[in-house]
N, C-alpha and C. Protein backbone atom coordinates (compact mmCIF):
# COMPACT_ATOMS: atom_id res chain seq x y z
N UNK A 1 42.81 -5.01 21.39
CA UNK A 1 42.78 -3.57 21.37
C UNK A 1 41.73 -3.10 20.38
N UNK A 2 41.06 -1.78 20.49
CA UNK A 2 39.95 -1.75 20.10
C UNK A 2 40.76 -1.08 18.47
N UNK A 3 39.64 -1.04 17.44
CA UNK A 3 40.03 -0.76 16.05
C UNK A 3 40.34 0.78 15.31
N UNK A 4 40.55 1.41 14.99
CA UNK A 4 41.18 2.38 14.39
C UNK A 4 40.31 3.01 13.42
N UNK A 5 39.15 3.62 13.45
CA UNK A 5 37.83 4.14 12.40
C UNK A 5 38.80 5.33 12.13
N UNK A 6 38.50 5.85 10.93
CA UNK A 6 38.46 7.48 10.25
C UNK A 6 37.56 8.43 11.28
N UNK A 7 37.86 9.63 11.20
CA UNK A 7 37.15 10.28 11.92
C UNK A 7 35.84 10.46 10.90
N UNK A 8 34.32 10.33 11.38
CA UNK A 8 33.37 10.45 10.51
C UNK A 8 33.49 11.34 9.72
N UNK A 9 32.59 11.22 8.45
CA UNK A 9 32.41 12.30 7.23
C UNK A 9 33.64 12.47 6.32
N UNK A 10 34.64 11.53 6.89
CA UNK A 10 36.30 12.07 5.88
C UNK A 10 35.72 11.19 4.58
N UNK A 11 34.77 10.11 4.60
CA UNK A 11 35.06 9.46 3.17
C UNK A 11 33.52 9.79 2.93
N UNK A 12 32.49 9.80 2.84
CA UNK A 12 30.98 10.03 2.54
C UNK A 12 30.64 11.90 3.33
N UNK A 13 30.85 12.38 2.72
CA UNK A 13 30.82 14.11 2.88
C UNK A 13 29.51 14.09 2.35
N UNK A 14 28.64 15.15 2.54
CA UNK A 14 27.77 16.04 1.84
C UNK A 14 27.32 15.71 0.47
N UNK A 15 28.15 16.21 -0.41
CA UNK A 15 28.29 16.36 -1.81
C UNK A 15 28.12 14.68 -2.39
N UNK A 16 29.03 13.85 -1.52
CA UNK A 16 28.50 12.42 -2.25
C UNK A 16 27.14 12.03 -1.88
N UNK A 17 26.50 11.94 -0.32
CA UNK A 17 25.38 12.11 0.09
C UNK A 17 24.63 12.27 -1.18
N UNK A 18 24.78 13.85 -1.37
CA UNK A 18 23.58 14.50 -2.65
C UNK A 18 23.62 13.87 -3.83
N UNK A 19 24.85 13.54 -4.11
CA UNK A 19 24.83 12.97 -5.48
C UNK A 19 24.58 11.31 -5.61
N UNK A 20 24.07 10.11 -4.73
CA UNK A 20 23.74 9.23 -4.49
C UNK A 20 22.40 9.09 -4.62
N UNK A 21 21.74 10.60 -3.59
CA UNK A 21 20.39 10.89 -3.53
C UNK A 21 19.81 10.94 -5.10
N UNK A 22 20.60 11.88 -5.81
CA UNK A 22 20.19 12.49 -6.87
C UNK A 22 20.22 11.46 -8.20
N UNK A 23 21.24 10.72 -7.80
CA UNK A 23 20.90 9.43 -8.66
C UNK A 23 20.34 8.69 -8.35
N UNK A 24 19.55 8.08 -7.59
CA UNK A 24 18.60 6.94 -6.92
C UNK A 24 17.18 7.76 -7.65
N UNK A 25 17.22 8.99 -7.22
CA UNK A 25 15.74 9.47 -7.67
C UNK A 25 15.94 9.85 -9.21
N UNK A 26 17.05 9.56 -10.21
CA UNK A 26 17.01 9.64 -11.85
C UNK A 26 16.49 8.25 -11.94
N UNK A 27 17.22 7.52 -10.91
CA UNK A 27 17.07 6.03 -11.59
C UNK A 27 15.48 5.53 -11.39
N UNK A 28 14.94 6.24 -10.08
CA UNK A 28 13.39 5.92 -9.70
C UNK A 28 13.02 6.63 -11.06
N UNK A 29 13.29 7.57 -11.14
CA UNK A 29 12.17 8.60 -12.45
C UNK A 29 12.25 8.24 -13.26
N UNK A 30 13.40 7.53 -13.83
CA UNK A 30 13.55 7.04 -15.28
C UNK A 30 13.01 5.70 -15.77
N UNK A 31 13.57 4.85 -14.62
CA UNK A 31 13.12 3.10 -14.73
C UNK A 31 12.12 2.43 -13.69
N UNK A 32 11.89 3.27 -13.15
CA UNK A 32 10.64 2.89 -12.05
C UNK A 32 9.39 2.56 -12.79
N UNK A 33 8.56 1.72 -12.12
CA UNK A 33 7.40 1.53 -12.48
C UNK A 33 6.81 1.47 -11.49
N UNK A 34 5.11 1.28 -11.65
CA UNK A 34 3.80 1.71 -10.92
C UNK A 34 3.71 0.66 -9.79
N UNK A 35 3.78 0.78 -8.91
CA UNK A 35 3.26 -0.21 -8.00
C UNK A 35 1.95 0.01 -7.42
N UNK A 36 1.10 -0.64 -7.34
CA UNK A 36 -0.45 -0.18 -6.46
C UNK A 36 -0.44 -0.86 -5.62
N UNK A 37 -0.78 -0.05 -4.45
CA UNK A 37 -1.04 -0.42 -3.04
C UNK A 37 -2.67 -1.19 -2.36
N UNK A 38 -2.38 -1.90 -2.28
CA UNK A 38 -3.99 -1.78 -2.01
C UNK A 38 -4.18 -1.87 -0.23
N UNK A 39 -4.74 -0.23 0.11
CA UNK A 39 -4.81 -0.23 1.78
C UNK A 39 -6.05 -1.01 1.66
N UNK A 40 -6.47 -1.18 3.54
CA UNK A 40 -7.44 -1.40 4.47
C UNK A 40 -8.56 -0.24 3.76
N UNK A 41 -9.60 -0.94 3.84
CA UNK A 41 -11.08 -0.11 3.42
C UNK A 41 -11.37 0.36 3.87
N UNK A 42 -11.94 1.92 3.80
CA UNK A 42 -12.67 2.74 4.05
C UNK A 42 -14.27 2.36 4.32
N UNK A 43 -14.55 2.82 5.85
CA UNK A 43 -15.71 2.43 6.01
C UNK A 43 -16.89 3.84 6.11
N UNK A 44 -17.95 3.66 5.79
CA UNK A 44 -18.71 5.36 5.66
C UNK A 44 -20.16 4.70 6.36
N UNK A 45 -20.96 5.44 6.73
CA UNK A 45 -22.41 5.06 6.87
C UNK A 45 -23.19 4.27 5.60
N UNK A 46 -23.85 3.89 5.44
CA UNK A 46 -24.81 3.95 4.30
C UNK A 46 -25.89 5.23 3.77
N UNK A 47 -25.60 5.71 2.53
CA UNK A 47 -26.93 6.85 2.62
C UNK A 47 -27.88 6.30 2.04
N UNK A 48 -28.16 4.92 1.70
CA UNK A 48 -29.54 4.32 1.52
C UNK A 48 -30.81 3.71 2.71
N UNK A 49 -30.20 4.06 3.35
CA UNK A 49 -30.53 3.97 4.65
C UNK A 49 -30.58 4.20 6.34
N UNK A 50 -31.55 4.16 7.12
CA UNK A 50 -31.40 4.66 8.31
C UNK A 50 -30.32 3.73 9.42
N UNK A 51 -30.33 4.28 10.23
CA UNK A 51 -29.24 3.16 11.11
C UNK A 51 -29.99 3.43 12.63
N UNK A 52 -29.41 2.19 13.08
CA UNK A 52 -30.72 1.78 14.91
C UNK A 52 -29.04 2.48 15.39
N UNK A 53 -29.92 2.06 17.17
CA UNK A 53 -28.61 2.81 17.97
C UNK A 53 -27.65 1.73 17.98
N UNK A 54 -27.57 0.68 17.59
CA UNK A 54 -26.29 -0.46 17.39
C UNK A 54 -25.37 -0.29 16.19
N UNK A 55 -25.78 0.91 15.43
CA UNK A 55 -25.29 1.51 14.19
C UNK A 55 -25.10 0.32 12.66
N UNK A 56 -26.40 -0.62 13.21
CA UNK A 56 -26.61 -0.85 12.18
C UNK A 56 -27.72 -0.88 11.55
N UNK A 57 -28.45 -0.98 10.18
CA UNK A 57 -29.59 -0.78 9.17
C UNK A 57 -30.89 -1.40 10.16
N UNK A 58 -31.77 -0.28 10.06
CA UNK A 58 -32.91 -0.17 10.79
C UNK A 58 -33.71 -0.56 9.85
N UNK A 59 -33.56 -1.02 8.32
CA UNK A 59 -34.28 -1.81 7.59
C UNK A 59 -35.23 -0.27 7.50
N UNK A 60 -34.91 0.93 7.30
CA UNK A 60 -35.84 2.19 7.32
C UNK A 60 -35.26 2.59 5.65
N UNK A 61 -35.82 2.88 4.41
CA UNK A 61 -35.50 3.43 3.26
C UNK A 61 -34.78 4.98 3.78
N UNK A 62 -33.98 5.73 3.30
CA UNK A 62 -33.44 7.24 3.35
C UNK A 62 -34.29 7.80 2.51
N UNK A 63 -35.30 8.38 2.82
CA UNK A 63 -35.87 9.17 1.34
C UNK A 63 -34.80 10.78 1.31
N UNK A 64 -33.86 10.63 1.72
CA UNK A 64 -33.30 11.96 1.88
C UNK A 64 -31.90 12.33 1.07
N UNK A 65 -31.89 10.22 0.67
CA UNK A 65 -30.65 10.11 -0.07
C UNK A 65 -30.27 10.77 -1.00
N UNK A 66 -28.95 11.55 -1.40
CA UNK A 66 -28.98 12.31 -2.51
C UNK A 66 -28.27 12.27 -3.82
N UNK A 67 -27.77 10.71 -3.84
CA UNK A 67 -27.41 9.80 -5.24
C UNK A 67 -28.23 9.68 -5.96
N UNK A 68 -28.41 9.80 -7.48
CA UNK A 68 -29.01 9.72 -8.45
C UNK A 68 -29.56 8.16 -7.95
N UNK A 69 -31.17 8.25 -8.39
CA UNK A 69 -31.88 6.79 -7.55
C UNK A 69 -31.54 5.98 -8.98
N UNK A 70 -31.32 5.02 -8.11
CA UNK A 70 -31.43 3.55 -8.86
C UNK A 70 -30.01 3.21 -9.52
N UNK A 71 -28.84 3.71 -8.64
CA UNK A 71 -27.27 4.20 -8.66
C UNK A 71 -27.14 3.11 -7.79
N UNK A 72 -25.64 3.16 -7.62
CA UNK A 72 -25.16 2.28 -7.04
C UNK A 72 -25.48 1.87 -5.36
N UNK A 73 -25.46 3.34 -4.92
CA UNK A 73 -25.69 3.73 -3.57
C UNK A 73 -27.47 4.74 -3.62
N UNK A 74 -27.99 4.21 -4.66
CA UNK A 74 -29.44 4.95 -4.00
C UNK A 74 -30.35 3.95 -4.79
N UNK A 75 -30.89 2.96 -3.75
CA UNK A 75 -31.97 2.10 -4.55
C UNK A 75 -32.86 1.53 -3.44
N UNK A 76 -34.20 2.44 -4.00
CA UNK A 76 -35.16 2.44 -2.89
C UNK A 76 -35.45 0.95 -2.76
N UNK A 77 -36.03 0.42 -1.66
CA UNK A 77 -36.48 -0.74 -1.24
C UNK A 77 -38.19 -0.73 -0.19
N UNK A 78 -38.54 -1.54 0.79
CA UNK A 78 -39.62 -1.37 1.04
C UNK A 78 -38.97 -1.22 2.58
N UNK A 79 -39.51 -0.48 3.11
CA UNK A 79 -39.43 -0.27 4.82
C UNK A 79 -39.51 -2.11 5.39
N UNK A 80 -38.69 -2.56 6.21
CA UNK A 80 -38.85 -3.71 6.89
C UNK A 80 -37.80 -4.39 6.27
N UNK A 81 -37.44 -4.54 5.23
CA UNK A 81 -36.53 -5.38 4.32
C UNK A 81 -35.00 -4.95 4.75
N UNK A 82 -34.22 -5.52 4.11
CA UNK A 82 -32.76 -5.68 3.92
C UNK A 82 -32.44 -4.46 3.32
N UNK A 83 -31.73 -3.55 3.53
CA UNK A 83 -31.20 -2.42 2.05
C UNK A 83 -30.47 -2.92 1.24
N UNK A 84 -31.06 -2.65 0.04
CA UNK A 84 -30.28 -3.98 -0.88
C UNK A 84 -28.74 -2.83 -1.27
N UNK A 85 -28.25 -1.98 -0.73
CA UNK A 85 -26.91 -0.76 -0.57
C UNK A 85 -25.85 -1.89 0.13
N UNK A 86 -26.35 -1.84 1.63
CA UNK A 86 -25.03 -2.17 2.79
C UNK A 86 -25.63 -3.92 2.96
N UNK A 87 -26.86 -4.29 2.40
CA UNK A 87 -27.28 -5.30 3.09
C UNK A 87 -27.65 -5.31 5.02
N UNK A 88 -27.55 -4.36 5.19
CA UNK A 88 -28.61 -4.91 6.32
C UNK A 88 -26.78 -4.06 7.30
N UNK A 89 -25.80 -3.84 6.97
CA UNK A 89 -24.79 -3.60 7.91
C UNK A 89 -24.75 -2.26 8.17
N UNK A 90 -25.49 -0.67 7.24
CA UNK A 90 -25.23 0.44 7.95
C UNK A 90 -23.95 0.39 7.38
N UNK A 91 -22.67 -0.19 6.61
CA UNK A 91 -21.43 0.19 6.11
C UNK A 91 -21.19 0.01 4.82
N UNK A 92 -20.81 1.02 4.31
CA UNK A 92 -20.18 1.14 2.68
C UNK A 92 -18.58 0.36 3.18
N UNK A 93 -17.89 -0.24 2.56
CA UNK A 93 -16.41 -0.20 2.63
C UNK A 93 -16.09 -0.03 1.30
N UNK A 94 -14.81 1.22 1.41
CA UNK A 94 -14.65 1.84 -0.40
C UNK A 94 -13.39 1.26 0.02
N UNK A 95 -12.09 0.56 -1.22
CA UNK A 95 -11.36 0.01 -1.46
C UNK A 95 -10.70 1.40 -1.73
N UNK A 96 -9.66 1.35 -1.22
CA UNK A 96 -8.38 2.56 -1.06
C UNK A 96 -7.20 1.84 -1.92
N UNK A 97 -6.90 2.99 -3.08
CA UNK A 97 -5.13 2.28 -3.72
C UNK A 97 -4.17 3.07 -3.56
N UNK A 98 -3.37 3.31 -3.70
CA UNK A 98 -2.25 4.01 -3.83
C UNK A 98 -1.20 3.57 -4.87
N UNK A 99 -0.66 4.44 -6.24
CA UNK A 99 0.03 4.15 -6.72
C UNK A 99 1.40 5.07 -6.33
N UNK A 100 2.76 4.04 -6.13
CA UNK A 100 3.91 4.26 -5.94
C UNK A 100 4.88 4.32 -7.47
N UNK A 101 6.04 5.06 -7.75
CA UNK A 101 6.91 4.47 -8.64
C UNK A 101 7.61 4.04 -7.97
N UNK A 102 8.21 2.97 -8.45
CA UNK A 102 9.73 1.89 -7.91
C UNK A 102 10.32 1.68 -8.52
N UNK A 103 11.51 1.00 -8.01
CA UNK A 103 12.53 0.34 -8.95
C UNK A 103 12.52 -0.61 -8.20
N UNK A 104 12.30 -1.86 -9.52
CA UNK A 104 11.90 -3.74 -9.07
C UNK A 104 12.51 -4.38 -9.80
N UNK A 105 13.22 -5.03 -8.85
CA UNK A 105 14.13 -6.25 -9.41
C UNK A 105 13.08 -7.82 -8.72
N UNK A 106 13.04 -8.76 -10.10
CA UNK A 106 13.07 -9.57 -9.76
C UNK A 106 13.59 -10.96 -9.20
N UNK A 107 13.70 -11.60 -8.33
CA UNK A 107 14.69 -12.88 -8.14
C UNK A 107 15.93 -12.03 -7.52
N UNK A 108 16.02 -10.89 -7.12
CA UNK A 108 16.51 -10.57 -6.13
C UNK A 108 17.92 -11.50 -5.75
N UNK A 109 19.52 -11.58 -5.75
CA UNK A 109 20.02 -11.83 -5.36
C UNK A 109 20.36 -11.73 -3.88
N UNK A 110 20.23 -10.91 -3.71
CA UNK A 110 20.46 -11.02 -1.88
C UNK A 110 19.72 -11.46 -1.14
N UNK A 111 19.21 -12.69 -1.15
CA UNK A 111 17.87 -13.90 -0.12
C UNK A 111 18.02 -14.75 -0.35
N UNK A 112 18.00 -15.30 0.74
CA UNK A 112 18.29 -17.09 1.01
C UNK A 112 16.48 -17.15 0.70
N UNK A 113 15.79 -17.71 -0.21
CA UNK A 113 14.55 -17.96 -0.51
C UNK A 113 14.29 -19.40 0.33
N UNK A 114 15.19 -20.37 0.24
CA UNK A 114 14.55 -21.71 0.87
C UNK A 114 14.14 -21.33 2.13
N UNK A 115 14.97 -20.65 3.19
CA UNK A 115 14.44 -20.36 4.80
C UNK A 115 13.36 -19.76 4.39
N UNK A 116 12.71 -19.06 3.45
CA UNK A 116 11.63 -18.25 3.74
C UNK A 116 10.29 -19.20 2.80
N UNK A 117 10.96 -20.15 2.62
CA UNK A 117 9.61 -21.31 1.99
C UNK A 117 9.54 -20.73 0.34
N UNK A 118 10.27 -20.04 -0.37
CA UNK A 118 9.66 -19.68 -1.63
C UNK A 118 10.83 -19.65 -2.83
N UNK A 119 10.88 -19.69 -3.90
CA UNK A 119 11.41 -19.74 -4.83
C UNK A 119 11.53 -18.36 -5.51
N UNK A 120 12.86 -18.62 -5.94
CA UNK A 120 13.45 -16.94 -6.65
C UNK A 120 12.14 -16.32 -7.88
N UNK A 121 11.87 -16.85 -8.32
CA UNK A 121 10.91 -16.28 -9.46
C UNK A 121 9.48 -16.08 -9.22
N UNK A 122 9.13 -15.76 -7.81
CA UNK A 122 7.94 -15.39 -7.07
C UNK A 122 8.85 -13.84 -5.81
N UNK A 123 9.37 -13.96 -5.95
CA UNK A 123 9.97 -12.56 -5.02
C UNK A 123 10.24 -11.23 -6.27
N UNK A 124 9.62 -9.98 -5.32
CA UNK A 124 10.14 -9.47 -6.24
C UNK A 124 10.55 -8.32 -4.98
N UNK A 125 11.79 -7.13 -5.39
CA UNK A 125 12.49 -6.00 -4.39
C UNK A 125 12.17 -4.91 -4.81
N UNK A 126 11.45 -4.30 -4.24
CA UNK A 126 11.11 -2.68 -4.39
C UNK A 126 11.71 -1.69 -3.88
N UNK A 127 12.08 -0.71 -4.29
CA UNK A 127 12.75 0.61 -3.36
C UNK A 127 12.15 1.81 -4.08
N UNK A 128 11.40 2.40 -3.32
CA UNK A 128 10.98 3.91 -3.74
C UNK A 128 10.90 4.87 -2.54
N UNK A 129 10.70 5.80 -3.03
CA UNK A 129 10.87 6.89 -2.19
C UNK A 129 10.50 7.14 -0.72
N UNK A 130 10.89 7.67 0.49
CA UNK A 130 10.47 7.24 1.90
C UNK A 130 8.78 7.73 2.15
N UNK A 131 8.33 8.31 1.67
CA UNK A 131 6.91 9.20 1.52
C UNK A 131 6.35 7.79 1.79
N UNK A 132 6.60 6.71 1.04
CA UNK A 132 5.90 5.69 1.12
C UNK A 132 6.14 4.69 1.62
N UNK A 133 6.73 5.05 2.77
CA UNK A 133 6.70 4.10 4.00
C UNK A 133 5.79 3.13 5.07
N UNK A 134 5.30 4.22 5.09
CA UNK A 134 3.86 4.28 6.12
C UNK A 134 2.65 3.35 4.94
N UNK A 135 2.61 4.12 4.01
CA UNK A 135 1.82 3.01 3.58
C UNK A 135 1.81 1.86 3.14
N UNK A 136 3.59 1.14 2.89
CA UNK A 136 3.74 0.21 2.40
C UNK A 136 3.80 -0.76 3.48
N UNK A 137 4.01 -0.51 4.55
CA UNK A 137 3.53 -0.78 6.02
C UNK A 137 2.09 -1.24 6.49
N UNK A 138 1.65 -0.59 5.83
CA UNK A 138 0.18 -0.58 6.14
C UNK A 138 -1.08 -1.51 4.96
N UNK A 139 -0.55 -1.54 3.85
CA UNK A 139 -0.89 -1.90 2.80
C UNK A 139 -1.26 -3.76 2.89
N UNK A 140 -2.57 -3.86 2.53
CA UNK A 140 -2.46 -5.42 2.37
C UNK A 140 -2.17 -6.55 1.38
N UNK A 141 -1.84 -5.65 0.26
CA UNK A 141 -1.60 -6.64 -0.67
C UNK A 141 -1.14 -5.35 -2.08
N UNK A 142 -0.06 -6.11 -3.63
CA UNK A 142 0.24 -4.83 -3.96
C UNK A 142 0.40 -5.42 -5.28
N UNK A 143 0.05 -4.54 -6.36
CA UNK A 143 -0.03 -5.18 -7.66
C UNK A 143 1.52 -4.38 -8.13
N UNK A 144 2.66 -5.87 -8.49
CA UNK A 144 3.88 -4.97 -9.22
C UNK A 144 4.10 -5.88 -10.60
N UNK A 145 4.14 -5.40 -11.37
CA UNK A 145 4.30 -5.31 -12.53
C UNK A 145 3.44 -6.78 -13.13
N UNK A 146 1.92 -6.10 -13.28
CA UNK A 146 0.73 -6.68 -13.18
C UNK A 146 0.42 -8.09 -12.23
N UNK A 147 1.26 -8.51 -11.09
CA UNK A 147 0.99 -9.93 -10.41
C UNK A 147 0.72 -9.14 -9.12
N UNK A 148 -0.16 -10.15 -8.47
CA UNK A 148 -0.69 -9.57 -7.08
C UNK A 148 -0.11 -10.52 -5.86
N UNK A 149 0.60 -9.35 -5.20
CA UNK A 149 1.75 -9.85 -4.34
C UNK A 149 1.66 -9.06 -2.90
N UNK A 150 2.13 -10.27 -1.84
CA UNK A 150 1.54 -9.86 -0.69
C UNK A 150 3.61 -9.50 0.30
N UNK A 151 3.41 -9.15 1.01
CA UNK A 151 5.10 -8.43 1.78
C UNK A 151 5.11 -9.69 2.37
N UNK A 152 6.58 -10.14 1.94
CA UNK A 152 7.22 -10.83 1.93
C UNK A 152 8.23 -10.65 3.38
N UNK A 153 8.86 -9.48 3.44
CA UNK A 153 9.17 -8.43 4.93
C UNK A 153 8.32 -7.32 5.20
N UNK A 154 9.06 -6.96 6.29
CA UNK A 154 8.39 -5.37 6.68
C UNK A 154 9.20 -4.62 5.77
N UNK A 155 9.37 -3.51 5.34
CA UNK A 155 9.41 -2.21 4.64
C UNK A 155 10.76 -1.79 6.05
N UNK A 156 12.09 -1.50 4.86
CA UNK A 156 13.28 -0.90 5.96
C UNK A 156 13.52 0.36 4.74
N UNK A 157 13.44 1.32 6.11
CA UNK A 157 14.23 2.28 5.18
C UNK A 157 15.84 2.03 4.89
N UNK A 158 16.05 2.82 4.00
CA UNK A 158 17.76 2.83 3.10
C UNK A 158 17.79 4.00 2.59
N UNK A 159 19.18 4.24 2.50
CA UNK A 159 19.79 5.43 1.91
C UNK A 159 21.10 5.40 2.81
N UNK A 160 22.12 6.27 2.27
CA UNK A 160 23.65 7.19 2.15
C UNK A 160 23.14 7.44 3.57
N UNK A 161 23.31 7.50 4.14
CA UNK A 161 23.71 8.44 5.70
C UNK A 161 22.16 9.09 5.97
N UNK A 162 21.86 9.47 5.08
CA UNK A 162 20.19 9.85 5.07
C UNK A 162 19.28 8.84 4.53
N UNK A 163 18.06 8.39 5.74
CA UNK A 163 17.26 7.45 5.10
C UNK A 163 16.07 7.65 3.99
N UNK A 164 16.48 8.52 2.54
CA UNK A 164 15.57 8.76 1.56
C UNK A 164 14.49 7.38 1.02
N UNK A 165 15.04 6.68 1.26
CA UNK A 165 14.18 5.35 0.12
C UNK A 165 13.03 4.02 1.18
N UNK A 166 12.47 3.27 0.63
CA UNK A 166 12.16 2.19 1.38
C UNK A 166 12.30 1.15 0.48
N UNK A 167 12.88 -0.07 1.14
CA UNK A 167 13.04 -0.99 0.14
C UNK A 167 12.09 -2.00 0.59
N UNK A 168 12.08 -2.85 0.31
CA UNK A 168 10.71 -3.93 0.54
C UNK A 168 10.29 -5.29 -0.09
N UNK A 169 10.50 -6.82 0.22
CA UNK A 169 10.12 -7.95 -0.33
C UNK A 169 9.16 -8.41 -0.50
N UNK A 170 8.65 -8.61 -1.21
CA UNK A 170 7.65 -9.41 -1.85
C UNK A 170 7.35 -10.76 -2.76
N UNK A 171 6.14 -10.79 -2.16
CA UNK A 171 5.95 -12.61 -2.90
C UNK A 171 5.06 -12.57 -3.60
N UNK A 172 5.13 -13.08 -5.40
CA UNK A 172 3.80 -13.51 -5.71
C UNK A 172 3.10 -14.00 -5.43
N UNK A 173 1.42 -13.97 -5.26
CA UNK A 173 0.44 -14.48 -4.97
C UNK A 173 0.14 -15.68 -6.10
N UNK A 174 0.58 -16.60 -5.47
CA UNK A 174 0.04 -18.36 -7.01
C UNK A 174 -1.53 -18.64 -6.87
């Protein structure tokens, strides 16, 4: 015979909801620390140079460039040559970060570490706020509490009845 539930909301109402919420985000604000994200690169033209119709470096100088010359991104060269900017590709790629606060536990009790090939003192568990979902998803690699560590899982949201948080595993990089 089938089982006997409470009718929903009689034991987790509203008011506990909020007050779960409201402590998860004291405990993020108070004991959280920085996590940096490091996304997929940003790719731009080169302005040290011209580009062919294959959209890459026509080996043509930009005299039109408008970075202070002899900068990172403005350093004249000779027509025919390599741009010594993109090297010869027509692409800048700018390195994108994102810093998160979290709350990180290390060695994580809840993981069987042997099925997943790794040892407790290389995992570490993040949970911060859902805003940063998408990018922790997206993210290739993430500096937490100065070691550079790559997702260990995908990113699940959590929370009370409402999904406020993302939690998330990770492995040090040896």
């Amino acid at each position: 015979m089938g089982e006997s539930l409470p009718p929903p909301g009689l034991y987790v109402d509203a008011a506990l909801v909020d007050l779960f919420k409201g402590t998860i985000d004291q405990l993020i604000s108070d004991m959280g620390r920085a996590v940096v994200l490091y996304m997929p690169p940003v790719g731009s033209g080169c302005p040290n140079c011209l580009s062919g119709p294959d959209g890459r470096s026509k080996g043509i100088y930009n005299v039109a460039n408008t970075f202070v010359i002899n900068t990172t991104m403005h350093r004249p060269f000779p027509n025919g040559s390599i741009c010594p900017v993109c090297h010869g590709s027509h692409q800048i790629l700018t390195p994108v970060t994102l810093t998160y606060t979290a709350l990180i536990s290390r060695a994580p009790k809840n993981m069987k570490f042997s099925e997943l090939g790794t040892t407790p003192e290389n995992v570490y568990l993040t949970k911060m706020q859902i805003v940063a979902f998408e990018d922790v998803r997206r993210c290739d690699k993430a500096i937490i509490d100065g070691e550079y560590c790559v997702r260990l899982t995908d990113p699940v949201r959590t929370g009370l009845k409402v999904l406020n948080y993302v939690r998330c595993f990770w492995q040090k990089q040896t």
